[in-house]
Structures are given as C-alpha cells and as structure tokens.
C-alpha atoms as a PDB file:
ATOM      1  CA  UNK A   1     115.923  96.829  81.491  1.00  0.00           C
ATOM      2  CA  UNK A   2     113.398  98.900  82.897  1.00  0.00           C
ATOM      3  CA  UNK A   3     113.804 100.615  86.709  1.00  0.00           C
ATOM      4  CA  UNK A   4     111.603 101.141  89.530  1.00  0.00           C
ATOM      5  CA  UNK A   5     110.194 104.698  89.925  1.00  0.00           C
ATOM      6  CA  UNK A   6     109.541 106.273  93.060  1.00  0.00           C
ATOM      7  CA  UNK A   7     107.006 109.082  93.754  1.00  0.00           C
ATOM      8  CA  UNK A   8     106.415 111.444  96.942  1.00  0.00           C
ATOM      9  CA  UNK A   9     103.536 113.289  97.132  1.00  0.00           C
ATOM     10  CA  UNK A  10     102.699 116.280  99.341  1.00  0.00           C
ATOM     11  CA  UNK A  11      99.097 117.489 100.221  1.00  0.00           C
ATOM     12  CA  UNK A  12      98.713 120.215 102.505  1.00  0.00           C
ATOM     13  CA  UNK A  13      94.872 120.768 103.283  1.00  0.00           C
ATOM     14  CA  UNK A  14      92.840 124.148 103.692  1.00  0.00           C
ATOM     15  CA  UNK A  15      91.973 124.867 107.563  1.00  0.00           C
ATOM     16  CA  UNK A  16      88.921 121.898 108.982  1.00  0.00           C
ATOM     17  CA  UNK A  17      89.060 119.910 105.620  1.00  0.00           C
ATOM     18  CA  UNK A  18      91.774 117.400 106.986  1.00  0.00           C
ATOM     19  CA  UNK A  19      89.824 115.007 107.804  1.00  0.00           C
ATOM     20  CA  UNK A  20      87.982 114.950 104.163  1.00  0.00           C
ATOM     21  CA  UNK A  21      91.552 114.667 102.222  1.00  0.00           C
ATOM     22  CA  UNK A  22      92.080 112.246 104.664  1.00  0.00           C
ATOM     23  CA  UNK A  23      89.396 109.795 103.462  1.00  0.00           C
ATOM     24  CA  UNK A  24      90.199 111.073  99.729  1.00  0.00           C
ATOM     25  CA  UNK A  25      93.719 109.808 100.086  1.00  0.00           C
ATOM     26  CA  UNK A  26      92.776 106.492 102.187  1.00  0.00           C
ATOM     27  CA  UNK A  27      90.073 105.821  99.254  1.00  0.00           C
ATOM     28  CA  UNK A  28      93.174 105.134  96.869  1.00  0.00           C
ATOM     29  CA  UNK A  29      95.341 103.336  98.402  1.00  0.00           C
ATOM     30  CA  UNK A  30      93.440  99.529  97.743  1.00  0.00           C
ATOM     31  CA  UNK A  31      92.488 100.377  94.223  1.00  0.00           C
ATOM     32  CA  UNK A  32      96.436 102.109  93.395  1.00  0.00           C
ATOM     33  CA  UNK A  33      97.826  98.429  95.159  1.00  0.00           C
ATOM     34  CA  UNK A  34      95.238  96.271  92.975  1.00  0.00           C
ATOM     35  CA  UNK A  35      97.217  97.776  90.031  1.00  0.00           C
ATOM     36  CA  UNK A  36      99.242  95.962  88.262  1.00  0.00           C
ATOM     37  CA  UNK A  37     103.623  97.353  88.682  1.00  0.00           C
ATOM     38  CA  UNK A  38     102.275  99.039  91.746  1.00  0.00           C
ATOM     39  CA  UNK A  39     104.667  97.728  94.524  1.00  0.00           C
ATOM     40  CA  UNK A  40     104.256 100.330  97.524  1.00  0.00           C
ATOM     41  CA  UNK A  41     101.606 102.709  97.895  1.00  0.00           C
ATOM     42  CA  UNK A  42     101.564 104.145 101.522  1.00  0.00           C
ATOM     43  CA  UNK A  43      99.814 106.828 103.025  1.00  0.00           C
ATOM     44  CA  UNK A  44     101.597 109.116 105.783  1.00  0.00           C
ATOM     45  CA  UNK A  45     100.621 112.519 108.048  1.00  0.00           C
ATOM     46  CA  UNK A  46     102.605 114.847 109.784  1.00  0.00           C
ATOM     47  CA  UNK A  47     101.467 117.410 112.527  1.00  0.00           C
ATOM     48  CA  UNK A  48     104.562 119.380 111.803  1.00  0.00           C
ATOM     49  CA  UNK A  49     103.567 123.350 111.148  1.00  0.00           C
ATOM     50  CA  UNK A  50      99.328 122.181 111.051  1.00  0.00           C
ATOM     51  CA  UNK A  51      98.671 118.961 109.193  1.00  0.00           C
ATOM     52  CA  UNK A  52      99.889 117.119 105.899  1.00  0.00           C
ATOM     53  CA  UNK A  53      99.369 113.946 103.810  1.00  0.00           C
ATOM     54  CA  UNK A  54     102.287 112.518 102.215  1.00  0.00           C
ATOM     55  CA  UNK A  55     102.144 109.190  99.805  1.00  0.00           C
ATOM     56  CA  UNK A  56     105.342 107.217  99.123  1.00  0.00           C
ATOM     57  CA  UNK A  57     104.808 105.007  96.009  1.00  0.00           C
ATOM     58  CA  UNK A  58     106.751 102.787  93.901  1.00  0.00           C
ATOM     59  CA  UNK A  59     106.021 101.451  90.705  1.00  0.00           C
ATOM     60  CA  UNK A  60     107.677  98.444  88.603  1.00  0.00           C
ATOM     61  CA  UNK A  61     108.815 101.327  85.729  1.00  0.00           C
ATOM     62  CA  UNK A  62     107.441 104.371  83.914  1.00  0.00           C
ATOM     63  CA  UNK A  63     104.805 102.727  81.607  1.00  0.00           C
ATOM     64  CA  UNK A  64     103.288 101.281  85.741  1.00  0.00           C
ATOM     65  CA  UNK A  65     103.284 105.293  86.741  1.00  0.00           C
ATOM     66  CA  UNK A  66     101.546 106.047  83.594  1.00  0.00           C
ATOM     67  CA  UNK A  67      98.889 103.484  84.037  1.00  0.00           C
ATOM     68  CA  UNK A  68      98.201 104.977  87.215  1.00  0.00           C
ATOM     69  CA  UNK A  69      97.734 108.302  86.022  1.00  0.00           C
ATOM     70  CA  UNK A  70      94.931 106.646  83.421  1.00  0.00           C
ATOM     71  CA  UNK A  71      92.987 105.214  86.094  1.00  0.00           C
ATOM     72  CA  UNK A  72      89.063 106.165  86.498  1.00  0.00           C
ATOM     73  CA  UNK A  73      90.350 106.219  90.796  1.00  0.00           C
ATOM     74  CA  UNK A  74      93.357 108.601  89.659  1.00  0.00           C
ATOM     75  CA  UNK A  75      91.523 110.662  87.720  1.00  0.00           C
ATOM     76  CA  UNK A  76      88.356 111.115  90.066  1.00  0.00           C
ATOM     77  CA  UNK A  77      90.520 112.202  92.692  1.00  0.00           C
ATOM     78  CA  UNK A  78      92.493 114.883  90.870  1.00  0.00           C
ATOM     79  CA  UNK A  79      89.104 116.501  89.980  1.00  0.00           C
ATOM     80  CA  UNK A  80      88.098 117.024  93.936  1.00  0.00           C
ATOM     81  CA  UNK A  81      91.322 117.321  95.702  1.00  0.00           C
ATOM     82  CA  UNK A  82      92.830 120.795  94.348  1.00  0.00           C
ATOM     83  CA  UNK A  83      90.114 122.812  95.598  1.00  0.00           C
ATOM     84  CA  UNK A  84      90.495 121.392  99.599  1.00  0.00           C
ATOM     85  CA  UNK A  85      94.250 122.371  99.241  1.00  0.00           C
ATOM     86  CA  UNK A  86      96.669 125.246 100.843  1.00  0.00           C
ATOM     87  CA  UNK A  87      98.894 125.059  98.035  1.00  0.00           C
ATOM     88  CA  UNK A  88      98.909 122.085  95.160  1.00  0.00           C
ATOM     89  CA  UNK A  89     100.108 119.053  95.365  1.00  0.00           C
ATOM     90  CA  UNK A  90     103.892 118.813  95.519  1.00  0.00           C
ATOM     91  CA  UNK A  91     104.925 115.560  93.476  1.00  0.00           C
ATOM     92  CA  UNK A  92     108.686 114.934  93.333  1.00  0.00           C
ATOM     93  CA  UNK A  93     109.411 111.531  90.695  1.00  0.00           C
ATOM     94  CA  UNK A  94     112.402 109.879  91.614  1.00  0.00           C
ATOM     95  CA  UNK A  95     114.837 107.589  89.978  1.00  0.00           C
ATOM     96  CA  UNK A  96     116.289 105.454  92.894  1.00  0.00           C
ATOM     97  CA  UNK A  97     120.391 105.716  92.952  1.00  0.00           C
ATOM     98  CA  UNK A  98     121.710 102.847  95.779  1.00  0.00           C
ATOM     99  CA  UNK A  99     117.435 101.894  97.133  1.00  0.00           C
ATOM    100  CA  UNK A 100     117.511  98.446  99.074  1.00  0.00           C
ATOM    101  CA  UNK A 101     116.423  95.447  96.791  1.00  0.00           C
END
C-alpha cells in the first residue's frame, strides 16, 4: 500500500520582490489542486525576521509528487523563482508517522 507524502517548502524573497513571489506562488496553487493525488496544497507567509512563503502539500504517494514535479506549471516556476530568492528554496519531504486521517 502506498502512503501519503508530505512536503514543506520555504521561500525567502530578495528585498521589494515579495510581492512578485507572492503572485508566483498564488499562480500554482489551482493548477497543483487540479492534479490528480494532490490532496492539500496551501500557501502560507510569515513576517517573522522580514517576509517568507511557506507551502504545505500533500500528495496521495510518491508517483503523485513526481507528477507534480513533471508539470509544464512546476517546471515554469522553477525557471523564474531562484533568481528573486535570499537563499534557495528549502524543501523538507516528509513521511507522516501518527498524521490525522
């Protein structure tokens, strides 16, 4: 039986380009949810120490993550978000141990 995976992402923009990863980020969260094994896809910020982006996702298993990272959306995004970062993108994959069902 396959398990759920669980990402959390971390973006960290470069000084007045906020609000452009910003609209980056909100531009994937319909077409990541359309996906098929994608069952949470939220976007977060935090004004802690300047300002961050932080997506929680789950997918159904490993071959739904890897579908995700094939996508023209997924893909499009990588290319142009790098460059408008402090520091790159800090992606922890997690297995879940005792998650709510």
């Amino acid at each position: 039986m396959s398990k759920s995976i669980f990402v959390f992402a971390s973006f960290y923009p470069k000084a007045n380009l906020e609000s452009q990863v910003q609209e980056i980020l909100k531009g994937m969260v319909d077409p990541t949810r359309a996906e098929p094994g994608c069952l949470r896809y939220d976007l977060y910020t935090s004004t802690k120490d300047g300002v961050s982006f932080h997506l929680f996702e789950n997918y159904a298993d490993t071959p739904a993550l890897d579908f995700h990272r094939q996508t023209a959306h997924y893909k499009n995004y990588r290319a142009v978000i790098e460059s408008l970062l402090e520091k790159p993108i800090g992606v922890v994959v997690m297995d879940p141990i005792n998650a709510l069902k």
